[in-house]
C-alpha atoms as a PDB file:
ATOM      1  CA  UNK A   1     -28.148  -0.965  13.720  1.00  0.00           C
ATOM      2  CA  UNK A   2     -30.281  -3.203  11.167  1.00  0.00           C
ATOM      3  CA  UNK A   3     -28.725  -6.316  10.301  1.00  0.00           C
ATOM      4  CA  UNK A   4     -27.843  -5.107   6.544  1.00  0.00           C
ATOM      5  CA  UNK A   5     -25.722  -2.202   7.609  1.00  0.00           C
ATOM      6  CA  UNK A   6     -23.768  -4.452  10.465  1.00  0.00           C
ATOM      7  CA  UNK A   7     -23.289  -6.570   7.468  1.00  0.00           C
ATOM      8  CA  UNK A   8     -21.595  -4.220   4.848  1.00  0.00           C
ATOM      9  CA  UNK A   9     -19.621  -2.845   7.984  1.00  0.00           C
ATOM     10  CA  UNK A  10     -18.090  -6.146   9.409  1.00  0.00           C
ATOM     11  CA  UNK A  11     -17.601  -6.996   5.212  1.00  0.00           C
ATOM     12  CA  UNK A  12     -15.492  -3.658   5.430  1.00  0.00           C
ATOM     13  CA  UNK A  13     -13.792  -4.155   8.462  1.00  0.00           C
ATOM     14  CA  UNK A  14     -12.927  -7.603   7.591  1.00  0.00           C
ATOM     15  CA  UNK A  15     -11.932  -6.829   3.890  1.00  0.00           C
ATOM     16  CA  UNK A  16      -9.881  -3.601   5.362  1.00  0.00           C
ATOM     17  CA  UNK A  17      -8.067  -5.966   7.884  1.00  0.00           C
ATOM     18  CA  UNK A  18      -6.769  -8.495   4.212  1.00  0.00           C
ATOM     19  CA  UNK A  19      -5.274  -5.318   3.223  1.00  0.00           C
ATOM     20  CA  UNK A  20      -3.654  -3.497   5.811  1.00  0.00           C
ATOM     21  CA  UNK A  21      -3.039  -6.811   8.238  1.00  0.00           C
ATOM     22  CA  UNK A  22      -0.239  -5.253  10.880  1.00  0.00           C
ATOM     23  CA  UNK A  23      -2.016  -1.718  10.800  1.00  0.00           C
ATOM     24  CA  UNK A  24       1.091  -0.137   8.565  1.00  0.00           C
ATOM     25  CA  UNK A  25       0.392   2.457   5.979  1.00  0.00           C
ATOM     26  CA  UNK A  26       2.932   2.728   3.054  1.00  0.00           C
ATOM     27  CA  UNK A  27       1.971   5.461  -0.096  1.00  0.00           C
ATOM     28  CA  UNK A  28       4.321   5.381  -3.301  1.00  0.00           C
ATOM     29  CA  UNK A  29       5.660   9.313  -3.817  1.00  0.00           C
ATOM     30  CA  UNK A  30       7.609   9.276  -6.802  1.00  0.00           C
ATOM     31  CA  UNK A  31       8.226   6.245  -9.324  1.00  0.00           C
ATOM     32  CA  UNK A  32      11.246   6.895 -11.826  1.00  0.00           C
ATOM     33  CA  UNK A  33      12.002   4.750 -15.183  1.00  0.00           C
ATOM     34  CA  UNK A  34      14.991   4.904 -16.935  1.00  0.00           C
ATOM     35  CA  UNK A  35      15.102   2.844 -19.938  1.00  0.00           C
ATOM     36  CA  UNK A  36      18.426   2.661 -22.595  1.00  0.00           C
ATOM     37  CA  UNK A  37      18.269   1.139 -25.448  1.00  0.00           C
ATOM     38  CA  UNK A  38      21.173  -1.489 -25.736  1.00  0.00           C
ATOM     39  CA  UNK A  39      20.255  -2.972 -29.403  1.00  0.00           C
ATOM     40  CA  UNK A  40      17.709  -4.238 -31.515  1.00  0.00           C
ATOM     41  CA  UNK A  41      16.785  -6.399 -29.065  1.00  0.00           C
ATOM     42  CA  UNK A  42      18.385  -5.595 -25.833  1.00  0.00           C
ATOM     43  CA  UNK A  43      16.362  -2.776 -23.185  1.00  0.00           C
ATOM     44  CA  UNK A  44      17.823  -2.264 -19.733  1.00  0.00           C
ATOM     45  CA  UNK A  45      14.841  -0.503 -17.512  1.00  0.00           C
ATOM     46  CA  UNK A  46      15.713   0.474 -14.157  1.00  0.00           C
ATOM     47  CA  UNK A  47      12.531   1.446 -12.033  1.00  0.00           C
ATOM     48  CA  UNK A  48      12.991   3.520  -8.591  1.00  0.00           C
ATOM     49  CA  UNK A  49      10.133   3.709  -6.089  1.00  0.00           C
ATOM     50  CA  UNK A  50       9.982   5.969  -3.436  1.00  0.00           C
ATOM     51  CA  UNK A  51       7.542   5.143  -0.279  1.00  0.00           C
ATOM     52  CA  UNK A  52       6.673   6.711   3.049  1.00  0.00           C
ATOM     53  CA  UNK A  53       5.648   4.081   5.356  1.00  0.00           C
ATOM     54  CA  UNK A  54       3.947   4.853   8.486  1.00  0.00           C
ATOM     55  CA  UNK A  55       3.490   2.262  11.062  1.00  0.00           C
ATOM     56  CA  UNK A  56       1.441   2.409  14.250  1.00  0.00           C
ATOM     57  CA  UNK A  57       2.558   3.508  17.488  1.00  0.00           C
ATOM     58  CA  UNK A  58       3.891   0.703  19.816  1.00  0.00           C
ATOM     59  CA  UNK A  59       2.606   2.294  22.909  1.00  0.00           C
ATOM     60  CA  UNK A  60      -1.025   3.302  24.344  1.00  0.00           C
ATOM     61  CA  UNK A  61      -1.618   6.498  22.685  1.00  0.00           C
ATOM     62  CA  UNK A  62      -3.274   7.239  19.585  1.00  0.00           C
ATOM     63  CA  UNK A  63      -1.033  10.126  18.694  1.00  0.00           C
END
């Protein structure tokens, strides 16, 4: 492999392991606001998030 293309792939690799460190995957499904207005100057806003997170297996296999 030429040097440029080991380059951009160990840049990947390296950038992919900052964002997914421990090998976990976690992907937002729904997101719900609910905002009442209290007054003039008052909102309450709850925000739920639903997530699936998927972590990887502890033993040998890659199932």
């Amino acid at each position: 492999m030429p040097w440029f293309q080991k380059l951009c792939r160990h840049t990947g690799l390296a950038l992919h392991g900052l964002m997914h460190p421990d090998g976990k995957h976690t992907e937002e499904l729904k997101r719900t606001v609910e905002e009442e207005q209290v007054s003039d100057t008052v909102t309450l806003r709850r925000t739920t998030i639903e997530e699936v997170e998927i972590k990887p297996c502890q033993g040998g296999s890659k199932d």
